[in-house]
Protein backbone atom coordinates (compact mmCIF):
# COMPACT_ATOMS: atom_id res chain seq x y z
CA UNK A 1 25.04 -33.67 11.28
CA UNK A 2 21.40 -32.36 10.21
CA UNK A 3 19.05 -35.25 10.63
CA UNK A 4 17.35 -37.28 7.56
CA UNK A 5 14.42 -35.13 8.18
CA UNK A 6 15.97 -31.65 8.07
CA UNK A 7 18.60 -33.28 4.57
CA UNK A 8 14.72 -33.86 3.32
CA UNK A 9 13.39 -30.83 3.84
CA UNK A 10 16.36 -28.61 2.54
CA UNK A 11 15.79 -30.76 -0.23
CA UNK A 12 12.10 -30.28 -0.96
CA UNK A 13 12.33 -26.52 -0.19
CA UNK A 14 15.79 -26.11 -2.48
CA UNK A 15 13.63 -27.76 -5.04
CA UNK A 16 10.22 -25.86 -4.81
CA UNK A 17 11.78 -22.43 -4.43
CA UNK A 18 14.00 -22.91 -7.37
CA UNK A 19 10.73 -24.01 -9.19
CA UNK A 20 8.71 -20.95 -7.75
CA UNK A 21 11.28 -18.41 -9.27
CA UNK A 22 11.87 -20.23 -12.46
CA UNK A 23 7.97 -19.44 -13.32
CA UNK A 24 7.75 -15.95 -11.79
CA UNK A 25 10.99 -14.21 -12.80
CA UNK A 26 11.48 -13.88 -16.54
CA UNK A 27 15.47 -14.44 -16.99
CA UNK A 28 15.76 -11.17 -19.73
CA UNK A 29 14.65 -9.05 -16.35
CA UNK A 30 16.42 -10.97 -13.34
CA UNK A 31 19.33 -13.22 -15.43
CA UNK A 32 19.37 -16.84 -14.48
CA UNK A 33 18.57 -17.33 -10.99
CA UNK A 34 19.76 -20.63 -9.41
CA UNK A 35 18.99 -22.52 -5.69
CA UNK A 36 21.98 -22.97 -4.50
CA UNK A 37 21.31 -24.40 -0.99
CA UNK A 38 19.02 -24.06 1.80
CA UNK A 39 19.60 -23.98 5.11
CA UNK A 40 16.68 -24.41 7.48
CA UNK A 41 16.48 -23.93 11.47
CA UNK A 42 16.02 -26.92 13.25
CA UNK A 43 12.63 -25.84 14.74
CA UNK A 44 11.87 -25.53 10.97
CA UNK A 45 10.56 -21.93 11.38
CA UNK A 46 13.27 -20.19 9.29
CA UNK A 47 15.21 -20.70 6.06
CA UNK A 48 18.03 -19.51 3.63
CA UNK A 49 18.17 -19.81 0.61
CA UNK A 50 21.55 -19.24 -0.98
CA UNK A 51 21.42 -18.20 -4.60
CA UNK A 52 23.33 -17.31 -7.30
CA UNK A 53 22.47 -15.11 -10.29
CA UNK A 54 24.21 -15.33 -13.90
CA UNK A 55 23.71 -12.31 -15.78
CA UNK A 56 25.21 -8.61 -16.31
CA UNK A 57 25.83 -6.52 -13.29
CA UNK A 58 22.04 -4.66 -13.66
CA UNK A 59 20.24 -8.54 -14.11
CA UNK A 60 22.28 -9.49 -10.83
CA UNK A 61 21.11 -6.29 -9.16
CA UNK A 62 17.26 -6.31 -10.00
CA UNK A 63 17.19 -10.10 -9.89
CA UNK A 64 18.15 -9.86 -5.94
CA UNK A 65 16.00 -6.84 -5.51
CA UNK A 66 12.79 -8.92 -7.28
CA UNK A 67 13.78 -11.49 -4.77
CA UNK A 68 13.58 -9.46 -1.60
CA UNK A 69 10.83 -7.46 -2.79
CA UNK A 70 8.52 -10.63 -3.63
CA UNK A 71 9.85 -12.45 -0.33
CA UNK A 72 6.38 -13.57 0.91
CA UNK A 73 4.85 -13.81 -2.40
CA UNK A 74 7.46 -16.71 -3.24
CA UNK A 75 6.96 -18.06 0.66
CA UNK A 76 3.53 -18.16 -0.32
CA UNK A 77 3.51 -20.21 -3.51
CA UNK A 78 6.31 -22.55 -1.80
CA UNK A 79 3.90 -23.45 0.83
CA UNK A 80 0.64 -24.33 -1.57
CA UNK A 81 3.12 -26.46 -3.35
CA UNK A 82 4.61 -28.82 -0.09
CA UNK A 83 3.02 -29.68 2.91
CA UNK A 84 4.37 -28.91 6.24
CA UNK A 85 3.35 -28.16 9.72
CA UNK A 86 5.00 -24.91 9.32
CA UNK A 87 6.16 -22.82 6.33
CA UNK A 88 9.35 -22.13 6.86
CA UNK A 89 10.18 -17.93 6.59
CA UNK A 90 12.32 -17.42 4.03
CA UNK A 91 15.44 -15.32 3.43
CA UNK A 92 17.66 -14.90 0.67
CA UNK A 93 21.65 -14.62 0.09
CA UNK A 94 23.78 -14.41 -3.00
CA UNK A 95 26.13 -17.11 -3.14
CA UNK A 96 29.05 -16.43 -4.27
CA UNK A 97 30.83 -19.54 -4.32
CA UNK A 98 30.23 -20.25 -8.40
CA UNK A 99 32.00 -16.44 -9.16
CA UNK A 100 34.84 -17.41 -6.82
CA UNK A 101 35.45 -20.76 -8.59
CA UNK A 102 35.37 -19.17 -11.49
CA UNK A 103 37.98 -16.83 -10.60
CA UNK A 104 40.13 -19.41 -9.16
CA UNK A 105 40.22 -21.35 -12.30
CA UNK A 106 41.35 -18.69 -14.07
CA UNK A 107 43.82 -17.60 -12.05
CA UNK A 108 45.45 -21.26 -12.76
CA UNK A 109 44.83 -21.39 -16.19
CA UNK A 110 47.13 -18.39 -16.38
CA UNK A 111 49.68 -19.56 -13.92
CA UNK A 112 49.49 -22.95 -16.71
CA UNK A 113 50.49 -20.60 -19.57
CA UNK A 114 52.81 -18.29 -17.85
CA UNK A 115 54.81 -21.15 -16.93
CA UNK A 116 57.49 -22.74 -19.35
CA UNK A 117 56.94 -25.72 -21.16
CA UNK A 118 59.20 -28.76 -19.83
């Protein structure tokens, strides 16, 4: 189990990057990107952030791409905003999980009509 310091952290980072991309990344260009999670190392050197990314195929697409691309720019504007001893490196993976959820609930919603009434 992570300790209260590293829950904290997650927290602050999951928080400030979500904030970062909200004001850099107009959602018309990169959909709706959303902080998922963060996982951070326990030396606090490195992080992942897991996002997700509601829009059409092409939003999902460029919105990762701006991501990537503008890595240390968002790293950068993360680490004016919170003070730590060391800025964590950052490095970003769609989540899935919301799509697959998604899926799964409509998978039973159809098995619940298919099925005869009682």
């Amino acid at each position: 189990m992570p300790s209260l310091r590293l829950q904290k952290v997650r927290e602050l980072l999951k928080r400030q990057i979500g904030e970062v991309i909200r004001r850099e990344f107009p959602v018309s260009t990169a959909g709706l990107i959303s902080v998922n999670d963060v996982g951070v190392s326990g030396d606090l050197h490195s992080a992942t952030a897991f996002v997700s990314i509601l829009g059409n195929a092409e939003q999902q697409k460029r919105g990762f791409q701006l991501l990537v691309q503008h890595r240390k720019r968002i790293q950068g504007l993360v680490a004016k905003s919170i003070v730590l001893k060391y800025t964590p490196q950052l490095r970003f993976m769609l989540d899935e999980s919301i799509a697959r959820g998604n899926r799964v609930l409509a998978i039973i919603g159809e098995l619940e009509q298919s099925m005869p009434n009682e």
